[in-house]
ModelCIF file with pLDDT and N, C-alpha, C, O atoms, coordinates in Angstrom:
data_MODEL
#
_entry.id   MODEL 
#
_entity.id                         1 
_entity.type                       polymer 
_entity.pdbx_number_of_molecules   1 
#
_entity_poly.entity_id                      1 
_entity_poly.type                           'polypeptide(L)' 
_entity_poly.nstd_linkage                   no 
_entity_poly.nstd_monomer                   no 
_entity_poly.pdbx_seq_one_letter_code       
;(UNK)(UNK)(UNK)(UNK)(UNK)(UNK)(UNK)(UNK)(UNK)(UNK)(UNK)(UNK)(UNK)(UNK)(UNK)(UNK)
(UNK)(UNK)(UNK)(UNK)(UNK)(UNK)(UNK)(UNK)(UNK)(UNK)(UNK)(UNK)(UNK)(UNK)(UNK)(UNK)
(UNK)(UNK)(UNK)(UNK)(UNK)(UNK)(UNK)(UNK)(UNK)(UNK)(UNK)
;
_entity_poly.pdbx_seq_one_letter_code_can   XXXXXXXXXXXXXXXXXXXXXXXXXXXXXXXXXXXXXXXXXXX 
_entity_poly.pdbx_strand_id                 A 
#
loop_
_entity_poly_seq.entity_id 
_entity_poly_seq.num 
_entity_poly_seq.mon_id 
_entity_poly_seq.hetero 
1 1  UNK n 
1 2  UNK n 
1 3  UNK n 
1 4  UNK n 
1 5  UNK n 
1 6  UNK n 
1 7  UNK n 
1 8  UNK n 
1 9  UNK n 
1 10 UNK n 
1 11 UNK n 
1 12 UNK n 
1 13 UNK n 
1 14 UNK n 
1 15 UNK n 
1 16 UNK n 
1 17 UNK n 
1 18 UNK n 
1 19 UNK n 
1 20 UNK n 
1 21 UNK n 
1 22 UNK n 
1 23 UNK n 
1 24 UNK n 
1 25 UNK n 
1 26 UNK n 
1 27 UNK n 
1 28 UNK n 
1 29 UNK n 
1 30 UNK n 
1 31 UNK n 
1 32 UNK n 
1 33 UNK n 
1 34 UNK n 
1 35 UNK n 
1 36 UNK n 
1 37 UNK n 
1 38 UNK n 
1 39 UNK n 
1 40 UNK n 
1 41 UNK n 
1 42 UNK n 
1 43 UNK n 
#
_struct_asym.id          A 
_struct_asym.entity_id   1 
#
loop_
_ma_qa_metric.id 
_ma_qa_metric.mode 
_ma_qa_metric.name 
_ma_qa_metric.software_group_id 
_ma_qa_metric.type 
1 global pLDDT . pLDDT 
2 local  pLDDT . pLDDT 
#
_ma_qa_metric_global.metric_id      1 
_ma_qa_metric_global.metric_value   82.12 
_ma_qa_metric_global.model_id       1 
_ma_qa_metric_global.ordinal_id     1 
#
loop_
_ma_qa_metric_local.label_asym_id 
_ma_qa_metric_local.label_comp_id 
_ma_qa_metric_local.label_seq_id 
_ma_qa_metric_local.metric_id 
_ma_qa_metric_local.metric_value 
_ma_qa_metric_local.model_id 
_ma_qa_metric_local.ordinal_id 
A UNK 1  2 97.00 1 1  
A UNK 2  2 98.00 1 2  
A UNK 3  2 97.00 1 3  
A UNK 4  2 97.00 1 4  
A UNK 5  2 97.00 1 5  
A UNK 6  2 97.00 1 6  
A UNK 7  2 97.00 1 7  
A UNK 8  2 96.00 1 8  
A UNK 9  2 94.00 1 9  
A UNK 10 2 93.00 1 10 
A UNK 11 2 93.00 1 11 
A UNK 12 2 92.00 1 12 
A UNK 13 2 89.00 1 13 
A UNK 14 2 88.00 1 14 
A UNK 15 2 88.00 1 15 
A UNK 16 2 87.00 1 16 
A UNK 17 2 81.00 1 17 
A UNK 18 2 81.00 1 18 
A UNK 19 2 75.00 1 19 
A UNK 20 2 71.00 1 20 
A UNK 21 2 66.00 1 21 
A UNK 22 2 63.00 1 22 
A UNK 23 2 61.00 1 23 
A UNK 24 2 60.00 1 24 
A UNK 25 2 55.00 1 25 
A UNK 26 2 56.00 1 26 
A UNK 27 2 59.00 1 27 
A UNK 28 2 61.00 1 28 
A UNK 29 2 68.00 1 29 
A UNK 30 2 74.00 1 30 
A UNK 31 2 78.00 1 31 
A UNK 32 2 79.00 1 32 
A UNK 33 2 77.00 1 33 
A UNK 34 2 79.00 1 34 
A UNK 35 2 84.00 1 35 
A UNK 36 2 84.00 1 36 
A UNK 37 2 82.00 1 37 
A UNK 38 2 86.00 1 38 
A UNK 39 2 90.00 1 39 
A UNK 40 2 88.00 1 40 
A UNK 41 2 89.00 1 41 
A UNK 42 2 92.00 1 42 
A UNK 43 2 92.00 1 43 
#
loop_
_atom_site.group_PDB 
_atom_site.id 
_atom_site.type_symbol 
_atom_site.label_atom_id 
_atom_site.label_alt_id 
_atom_site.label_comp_id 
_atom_site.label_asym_id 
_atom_site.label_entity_id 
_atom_site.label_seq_id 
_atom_site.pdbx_PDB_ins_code 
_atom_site.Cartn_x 
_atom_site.Cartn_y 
_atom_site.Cartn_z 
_atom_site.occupancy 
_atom_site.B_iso_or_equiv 
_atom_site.pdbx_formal_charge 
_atom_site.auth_seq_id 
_atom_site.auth_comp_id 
_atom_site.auth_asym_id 
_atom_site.auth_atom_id 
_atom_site.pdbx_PDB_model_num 
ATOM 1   N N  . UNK A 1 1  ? 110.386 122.101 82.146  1.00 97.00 ? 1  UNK A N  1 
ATOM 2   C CA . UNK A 1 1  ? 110.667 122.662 83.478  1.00 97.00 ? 1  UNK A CA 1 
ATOM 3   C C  . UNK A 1 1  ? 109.762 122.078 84.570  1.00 97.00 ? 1  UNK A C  1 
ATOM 4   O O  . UNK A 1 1  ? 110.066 121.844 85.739  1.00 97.00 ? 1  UNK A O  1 
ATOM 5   N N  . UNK A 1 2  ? 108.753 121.917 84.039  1.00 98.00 ? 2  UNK A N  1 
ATOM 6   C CA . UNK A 1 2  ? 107.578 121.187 84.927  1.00 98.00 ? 2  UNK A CA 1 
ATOM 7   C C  . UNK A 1 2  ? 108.233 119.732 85.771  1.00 98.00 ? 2  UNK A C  1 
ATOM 8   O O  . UNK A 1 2  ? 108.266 119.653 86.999  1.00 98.00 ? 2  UNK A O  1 
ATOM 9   N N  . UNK A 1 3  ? 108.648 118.820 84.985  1.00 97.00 ? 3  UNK A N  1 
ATOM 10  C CA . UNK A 1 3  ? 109.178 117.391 85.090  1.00 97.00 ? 3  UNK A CA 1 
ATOM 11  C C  . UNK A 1 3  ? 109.870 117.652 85.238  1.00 97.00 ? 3  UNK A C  1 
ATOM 12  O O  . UNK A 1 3  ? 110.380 116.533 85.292  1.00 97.00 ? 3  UNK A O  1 
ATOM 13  N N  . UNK A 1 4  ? 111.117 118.652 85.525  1.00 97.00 ? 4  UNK A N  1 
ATOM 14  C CA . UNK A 1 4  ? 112.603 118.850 86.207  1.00 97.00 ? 4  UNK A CA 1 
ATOM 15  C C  . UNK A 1 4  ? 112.064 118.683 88.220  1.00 97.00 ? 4  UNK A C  1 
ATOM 16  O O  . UNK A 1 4  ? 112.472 117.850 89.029  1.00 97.00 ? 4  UNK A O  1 
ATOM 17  N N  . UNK A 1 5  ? 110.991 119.903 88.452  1.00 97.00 ? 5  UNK A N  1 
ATOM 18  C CA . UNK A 1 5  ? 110.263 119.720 89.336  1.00 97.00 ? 5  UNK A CA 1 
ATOM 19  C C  . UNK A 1 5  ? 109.870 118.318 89.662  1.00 97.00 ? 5  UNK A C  1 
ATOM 20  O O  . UNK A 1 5  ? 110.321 117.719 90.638  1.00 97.00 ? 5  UNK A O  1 
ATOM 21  N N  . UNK A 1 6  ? 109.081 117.851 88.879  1.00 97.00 ? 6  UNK A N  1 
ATOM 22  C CA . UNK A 1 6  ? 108.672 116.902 89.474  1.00 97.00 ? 6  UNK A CA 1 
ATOM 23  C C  . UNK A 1 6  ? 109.601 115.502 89.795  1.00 97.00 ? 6  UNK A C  1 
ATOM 24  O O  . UNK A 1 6  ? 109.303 114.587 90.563  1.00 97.00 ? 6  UNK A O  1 
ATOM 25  N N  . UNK A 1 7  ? 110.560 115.610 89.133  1.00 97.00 ? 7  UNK A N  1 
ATOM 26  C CA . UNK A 1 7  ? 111.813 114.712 88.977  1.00 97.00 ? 7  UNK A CA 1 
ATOM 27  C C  . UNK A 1 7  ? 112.693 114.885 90.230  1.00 97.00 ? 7  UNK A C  1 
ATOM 28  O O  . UNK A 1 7  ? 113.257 113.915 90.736  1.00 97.00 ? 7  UNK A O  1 
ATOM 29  N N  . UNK A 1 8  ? 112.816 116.293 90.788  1.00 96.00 ? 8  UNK A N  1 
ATOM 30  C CA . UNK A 1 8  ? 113.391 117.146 92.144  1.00 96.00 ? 8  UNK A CA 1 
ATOM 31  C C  . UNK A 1 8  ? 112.845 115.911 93.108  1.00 96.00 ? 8  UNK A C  1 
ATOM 32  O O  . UNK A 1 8  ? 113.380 114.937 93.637  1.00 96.00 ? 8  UNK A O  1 
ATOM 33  N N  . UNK A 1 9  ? 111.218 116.572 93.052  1.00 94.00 ? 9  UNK A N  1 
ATOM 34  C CA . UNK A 1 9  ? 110.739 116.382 94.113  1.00 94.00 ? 9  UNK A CA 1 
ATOM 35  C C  . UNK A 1 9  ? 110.803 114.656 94.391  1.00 94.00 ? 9  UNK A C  1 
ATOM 36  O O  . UNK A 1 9  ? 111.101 114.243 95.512  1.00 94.00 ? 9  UNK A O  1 
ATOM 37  N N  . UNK A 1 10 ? 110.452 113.579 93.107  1.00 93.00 ? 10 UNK A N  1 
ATOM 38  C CA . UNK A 1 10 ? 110.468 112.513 93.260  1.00 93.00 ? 10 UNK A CA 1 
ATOM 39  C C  . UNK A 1 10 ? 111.974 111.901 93.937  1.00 93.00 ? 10 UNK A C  1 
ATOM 40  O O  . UNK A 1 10 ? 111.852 111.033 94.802  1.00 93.00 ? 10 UNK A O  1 
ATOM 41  N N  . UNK A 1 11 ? 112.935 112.205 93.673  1.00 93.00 ? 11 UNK A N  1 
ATOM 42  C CA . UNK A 1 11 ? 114.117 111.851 93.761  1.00 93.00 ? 11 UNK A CA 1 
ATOM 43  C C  . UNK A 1 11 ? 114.237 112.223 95.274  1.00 93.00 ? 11 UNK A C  1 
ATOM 44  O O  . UNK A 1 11 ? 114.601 111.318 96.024  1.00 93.00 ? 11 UNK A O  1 
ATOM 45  N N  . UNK A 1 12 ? 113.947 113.573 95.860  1.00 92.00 ? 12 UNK A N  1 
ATOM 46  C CA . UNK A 1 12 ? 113.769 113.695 96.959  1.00 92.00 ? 12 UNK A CA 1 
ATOM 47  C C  . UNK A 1 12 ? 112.981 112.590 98.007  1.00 92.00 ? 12 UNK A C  1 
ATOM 48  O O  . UNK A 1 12 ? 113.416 111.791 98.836  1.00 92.00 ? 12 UNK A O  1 
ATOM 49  N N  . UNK A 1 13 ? 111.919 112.869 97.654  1.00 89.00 ? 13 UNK A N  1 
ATOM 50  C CA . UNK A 1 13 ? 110.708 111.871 98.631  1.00 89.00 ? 13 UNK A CA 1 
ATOM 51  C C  . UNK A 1 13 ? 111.605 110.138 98.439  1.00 89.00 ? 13 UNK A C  1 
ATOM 52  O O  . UNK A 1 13 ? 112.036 109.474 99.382  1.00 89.00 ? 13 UNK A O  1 
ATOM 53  N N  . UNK A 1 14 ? 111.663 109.834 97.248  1.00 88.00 ? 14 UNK A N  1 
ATOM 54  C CA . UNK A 1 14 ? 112.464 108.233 97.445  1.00 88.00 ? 14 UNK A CA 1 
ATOM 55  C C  . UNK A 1 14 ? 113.568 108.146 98.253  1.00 88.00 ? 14 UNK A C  1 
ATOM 56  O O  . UNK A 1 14 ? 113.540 107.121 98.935  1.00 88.00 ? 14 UNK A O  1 
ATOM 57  N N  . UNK A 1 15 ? 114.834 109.059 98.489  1.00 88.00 ? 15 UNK A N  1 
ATOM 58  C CA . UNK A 1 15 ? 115.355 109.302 99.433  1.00 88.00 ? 15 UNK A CA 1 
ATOM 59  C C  . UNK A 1 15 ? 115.242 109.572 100.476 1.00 88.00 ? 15 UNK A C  1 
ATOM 60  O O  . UNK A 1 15 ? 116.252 109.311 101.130 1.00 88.00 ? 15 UNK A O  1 
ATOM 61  N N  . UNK A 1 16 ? 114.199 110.143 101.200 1.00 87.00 ? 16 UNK A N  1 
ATOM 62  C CA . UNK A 1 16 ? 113.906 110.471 102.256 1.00 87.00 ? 16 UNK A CA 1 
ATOM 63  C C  . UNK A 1 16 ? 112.675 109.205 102.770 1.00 87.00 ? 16 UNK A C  1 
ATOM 64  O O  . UNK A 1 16 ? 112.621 108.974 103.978 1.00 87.00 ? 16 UNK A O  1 
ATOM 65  N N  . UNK A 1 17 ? 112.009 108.660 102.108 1.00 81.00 ? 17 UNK A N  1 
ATOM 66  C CA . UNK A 1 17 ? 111.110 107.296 102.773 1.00 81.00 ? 17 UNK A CA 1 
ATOM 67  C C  . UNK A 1 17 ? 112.527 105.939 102.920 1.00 81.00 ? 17 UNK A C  1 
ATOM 68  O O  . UNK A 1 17 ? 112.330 105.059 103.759 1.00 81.00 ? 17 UNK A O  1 
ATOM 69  N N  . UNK A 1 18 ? 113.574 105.894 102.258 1.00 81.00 ? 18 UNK A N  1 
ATOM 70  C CA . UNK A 1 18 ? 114.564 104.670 102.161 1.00 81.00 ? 18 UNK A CA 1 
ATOM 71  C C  . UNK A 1 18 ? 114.986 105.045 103.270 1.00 81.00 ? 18 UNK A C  1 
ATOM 72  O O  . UNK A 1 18 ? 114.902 104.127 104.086 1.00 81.00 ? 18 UNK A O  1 
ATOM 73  N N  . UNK A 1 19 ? 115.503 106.191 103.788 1.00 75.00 ? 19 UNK A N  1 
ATOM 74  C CA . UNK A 1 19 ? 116.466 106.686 104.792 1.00 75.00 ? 19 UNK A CA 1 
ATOM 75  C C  . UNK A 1 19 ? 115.773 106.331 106.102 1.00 75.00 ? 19 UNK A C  1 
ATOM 76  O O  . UNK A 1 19 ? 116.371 105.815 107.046 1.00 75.00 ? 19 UNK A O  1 
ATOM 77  N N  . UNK A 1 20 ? 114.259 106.689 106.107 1.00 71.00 ? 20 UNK A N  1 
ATOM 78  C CA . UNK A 1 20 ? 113.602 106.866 107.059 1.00 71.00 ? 20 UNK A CA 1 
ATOM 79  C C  . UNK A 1 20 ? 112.935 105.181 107.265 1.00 71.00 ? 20 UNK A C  1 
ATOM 80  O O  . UNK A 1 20 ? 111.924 104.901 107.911 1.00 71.00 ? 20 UNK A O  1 
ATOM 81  N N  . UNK A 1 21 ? 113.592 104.472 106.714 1.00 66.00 ? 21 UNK A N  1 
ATOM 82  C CA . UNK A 1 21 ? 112.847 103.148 106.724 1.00 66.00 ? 21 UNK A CA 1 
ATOM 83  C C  . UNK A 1 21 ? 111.519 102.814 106.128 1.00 66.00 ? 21 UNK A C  1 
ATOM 84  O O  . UNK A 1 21 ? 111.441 101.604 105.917 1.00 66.00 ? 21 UNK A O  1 
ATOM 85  N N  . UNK A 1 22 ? 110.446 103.477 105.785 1.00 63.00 ? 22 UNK A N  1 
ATOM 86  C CA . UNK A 1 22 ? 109.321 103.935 105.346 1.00 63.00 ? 22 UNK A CA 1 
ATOM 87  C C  . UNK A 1 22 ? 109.251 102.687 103.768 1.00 63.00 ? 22 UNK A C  1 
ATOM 88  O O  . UNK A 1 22 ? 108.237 102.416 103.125 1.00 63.00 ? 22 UNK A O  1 
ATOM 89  N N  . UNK A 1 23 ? 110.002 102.405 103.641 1.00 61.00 ? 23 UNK A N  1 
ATOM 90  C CA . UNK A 1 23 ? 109.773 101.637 102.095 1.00 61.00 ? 23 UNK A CA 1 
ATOM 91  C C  . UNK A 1 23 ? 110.100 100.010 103.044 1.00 61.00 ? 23 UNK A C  1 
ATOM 92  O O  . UNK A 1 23 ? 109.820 99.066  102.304 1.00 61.00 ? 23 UNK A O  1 
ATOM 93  N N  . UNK A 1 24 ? 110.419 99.711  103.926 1.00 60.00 ? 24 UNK A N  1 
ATOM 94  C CA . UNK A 1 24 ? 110.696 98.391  105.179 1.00 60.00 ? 24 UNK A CA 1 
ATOM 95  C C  . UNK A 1 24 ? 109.433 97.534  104.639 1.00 60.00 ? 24 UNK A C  1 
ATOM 96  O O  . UNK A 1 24 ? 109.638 96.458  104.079 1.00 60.00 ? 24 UNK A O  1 
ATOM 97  N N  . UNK A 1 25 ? 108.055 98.058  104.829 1.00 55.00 ? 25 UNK A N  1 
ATOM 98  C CA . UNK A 1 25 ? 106.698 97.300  105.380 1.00 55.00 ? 25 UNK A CA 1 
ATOM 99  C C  . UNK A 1 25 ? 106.675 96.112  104.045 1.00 55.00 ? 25 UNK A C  1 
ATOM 100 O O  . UNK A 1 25 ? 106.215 94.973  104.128 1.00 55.00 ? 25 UNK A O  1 
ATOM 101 N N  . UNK A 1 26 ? 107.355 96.795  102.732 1.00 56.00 ? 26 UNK A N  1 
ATOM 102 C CA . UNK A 1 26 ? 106.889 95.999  101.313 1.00 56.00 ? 26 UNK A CA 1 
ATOM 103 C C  . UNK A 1 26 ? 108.047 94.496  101.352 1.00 56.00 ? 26 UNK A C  1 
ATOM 104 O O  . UNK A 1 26 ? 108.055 93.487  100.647 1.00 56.00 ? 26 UNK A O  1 
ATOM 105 N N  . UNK A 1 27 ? 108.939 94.930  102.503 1.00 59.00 ? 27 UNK A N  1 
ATOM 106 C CA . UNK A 1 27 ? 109.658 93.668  101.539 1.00 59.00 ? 27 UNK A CA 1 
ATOM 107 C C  . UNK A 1 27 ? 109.531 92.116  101.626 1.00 59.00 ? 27 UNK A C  1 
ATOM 108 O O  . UNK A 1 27 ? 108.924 91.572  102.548 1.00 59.00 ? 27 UNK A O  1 
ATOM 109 N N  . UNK A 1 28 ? 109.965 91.627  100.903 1.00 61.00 ? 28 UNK A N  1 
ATOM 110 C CA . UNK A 1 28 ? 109.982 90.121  100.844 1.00 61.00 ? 28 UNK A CA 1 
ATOM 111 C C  . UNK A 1 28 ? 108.621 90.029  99.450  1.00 61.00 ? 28 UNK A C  1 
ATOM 112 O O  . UNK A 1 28 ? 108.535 89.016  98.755  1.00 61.00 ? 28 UNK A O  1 
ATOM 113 N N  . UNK A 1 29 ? 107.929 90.916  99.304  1.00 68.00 ? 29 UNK A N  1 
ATOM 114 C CA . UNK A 1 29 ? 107.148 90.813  98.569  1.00 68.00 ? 29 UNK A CA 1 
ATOM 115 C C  . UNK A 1 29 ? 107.297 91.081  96.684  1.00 68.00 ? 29 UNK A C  1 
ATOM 116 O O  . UNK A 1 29 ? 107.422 92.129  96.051  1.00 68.00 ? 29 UNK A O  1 
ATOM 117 N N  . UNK A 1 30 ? 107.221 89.757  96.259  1.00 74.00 ? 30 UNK A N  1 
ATOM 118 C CA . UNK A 1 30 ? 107.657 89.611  95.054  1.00 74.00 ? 30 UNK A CA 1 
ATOM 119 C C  . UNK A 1 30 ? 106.904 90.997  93.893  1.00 74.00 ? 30 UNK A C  1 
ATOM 120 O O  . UNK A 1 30 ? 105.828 91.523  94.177  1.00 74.00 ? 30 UNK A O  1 
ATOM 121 N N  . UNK A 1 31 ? 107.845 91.451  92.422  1.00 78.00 ? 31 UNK A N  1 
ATOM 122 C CA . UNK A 1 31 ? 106.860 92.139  91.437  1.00 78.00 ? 31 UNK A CA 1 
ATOM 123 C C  . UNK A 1 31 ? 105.587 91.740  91.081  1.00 78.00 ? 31 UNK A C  1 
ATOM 124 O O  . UNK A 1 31 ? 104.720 92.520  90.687  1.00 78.00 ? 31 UNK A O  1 
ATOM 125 N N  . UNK A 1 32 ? 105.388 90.002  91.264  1.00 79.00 ? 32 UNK A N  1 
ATOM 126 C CA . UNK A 1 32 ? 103.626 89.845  90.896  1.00 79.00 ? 32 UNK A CA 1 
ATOM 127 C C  . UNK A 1 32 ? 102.747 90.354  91.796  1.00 79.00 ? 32 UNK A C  1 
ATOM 128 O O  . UNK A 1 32 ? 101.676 90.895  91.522  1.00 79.00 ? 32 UNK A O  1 
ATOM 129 N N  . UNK A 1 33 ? 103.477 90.072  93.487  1.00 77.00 ? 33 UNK A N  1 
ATOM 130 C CA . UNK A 1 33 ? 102.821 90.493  94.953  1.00 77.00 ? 33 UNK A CA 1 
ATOM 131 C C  . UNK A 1 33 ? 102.267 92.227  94.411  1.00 77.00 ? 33 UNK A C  1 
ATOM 132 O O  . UNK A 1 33 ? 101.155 92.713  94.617  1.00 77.00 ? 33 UNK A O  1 
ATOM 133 N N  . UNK A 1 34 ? 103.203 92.749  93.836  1.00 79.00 ? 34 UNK A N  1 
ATOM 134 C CA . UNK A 1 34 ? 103.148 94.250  94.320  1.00 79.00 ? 34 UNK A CA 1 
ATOM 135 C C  . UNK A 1 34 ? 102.007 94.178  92.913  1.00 79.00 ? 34 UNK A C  1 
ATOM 136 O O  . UNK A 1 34 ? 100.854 94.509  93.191  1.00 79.00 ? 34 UNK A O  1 
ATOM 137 N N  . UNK A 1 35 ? 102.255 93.806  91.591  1.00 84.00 ? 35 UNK A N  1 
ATOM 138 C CA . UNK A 1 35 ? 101.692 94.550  90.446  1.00 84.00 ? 35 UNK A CA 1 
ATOM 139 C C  . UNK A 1 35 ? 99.743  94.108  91.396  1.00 84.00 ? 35 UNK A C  1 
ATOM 140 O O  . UNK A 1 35 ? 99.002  95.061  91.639  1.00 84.00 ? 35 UNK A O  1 
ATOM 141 N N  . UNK A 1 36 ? 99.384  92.948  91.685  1.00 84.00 ? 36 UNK A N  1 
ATOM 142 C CA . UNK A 1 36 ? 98.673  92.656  91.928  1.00 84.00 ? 36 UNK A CA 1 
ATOM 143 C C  . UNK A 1 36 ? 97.448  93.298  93.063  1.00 84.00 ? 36 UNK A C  1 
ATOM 144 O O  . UNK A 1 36 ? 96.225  93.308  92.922  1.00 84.00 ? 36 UNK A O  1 
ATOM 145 N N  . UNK A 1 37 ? 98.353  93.853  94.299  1.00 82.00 ? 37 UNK A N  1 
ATOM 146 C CA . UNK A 1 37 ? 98.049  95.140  94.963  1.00 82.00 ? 37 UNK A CA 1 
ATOM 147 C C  . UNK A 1 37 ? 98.190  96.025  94.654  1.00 82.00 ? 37 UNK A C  1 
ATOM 148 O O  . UNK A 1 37 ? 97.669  96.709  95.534  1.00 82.00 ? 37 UNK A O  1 
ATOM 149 N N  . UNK A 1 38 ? 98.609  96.725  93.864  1.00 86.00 ? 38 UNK A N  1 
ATOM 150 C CA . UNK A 1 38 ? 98.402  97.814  92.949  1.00 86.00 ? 38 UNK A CA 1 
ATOM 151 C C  . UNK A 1 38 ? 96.989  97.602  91.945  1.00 86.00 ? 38 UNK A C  1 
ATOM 152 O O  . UNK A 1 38 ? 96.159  98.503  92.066  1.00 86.00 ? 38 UNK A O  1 
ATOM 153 N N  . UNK A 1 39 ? 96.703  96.661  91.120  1.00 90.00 ? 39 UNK A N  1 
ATOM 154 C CA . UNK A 1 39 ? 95.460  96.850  90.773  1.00 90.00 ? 39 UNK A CA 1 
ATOM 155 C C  . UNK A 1 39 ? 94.585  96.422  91.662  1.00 90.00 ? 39 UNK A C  1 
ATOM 156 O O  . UNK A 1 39 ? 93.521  96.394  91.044  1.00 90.00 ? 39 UNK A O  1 
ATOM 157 N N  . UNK A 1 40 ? 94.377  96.035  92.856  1.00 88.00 ? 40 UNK A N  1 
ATOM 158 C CA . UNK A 1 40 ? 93.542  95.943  93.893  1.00 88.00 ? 40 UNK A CA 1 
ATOM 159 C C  . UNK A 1 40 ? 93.465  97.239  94.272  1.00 88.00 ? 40 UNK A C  1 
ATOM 160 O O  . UNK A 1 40 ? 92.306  97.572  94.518  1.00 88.00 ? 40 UNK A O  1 
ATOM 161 N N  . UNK A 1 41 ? 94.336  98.163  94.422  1.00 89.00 ? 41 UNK A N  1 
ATOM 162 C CA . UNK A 1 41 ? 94.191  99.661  94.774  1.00 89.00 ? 41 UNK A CA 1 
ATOM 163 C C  . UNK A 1 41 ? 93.161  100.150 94.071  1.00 89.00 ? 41 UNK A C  1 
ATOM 164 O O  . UNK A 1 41 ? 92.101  100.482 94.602  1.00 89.00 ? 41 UNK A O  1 
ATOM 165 N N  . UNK A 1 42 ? 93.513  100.269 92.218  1.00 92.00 ? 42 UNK A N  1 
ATOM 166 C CA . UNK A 1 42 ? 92.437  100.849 91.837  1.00 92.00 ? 42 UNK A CA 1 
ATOM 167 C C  . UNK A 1 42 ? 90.946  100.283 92.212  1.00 92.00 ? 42 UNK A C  1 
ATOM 168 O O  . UNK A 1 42 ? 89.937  100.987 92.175  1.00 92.00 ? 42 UNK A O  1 
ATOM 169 N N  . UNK A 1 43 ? 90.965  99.134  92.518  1.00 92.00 ? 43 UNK A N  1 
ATOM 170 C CA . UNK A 1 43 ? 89.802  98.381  92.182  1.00 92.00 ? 43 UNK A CA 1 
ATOM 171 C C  . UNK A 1 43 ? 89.086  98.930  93.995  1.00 92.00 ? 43 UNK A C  1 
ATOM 172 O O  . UNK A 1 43 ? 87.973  98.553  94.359  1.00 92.00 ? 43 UNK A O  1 
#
């Protein structure tokens, strides 16, 4: 029941940042671009 929630809410928010343009700033940027800023995040 927990992950039904959280599945709600995710499905929600991805719809609502696509709609709102909000996912725009990443593109053109390849899966190595992104995996690579993503571990720069943690780091």
């Amino acid at each position: 029941p927990l992950f039904a929630l959280v599945v709600a809410a995710s499905t929600v928010t991805f719809l609502v940042q696509i709609g709102s343009g909000a996912g725009e700033g990443g593109q053109g940027l390849g899966l190595v671009a992104r995996g690579a800023t993503a571990l720069m995040g943690y780091g």
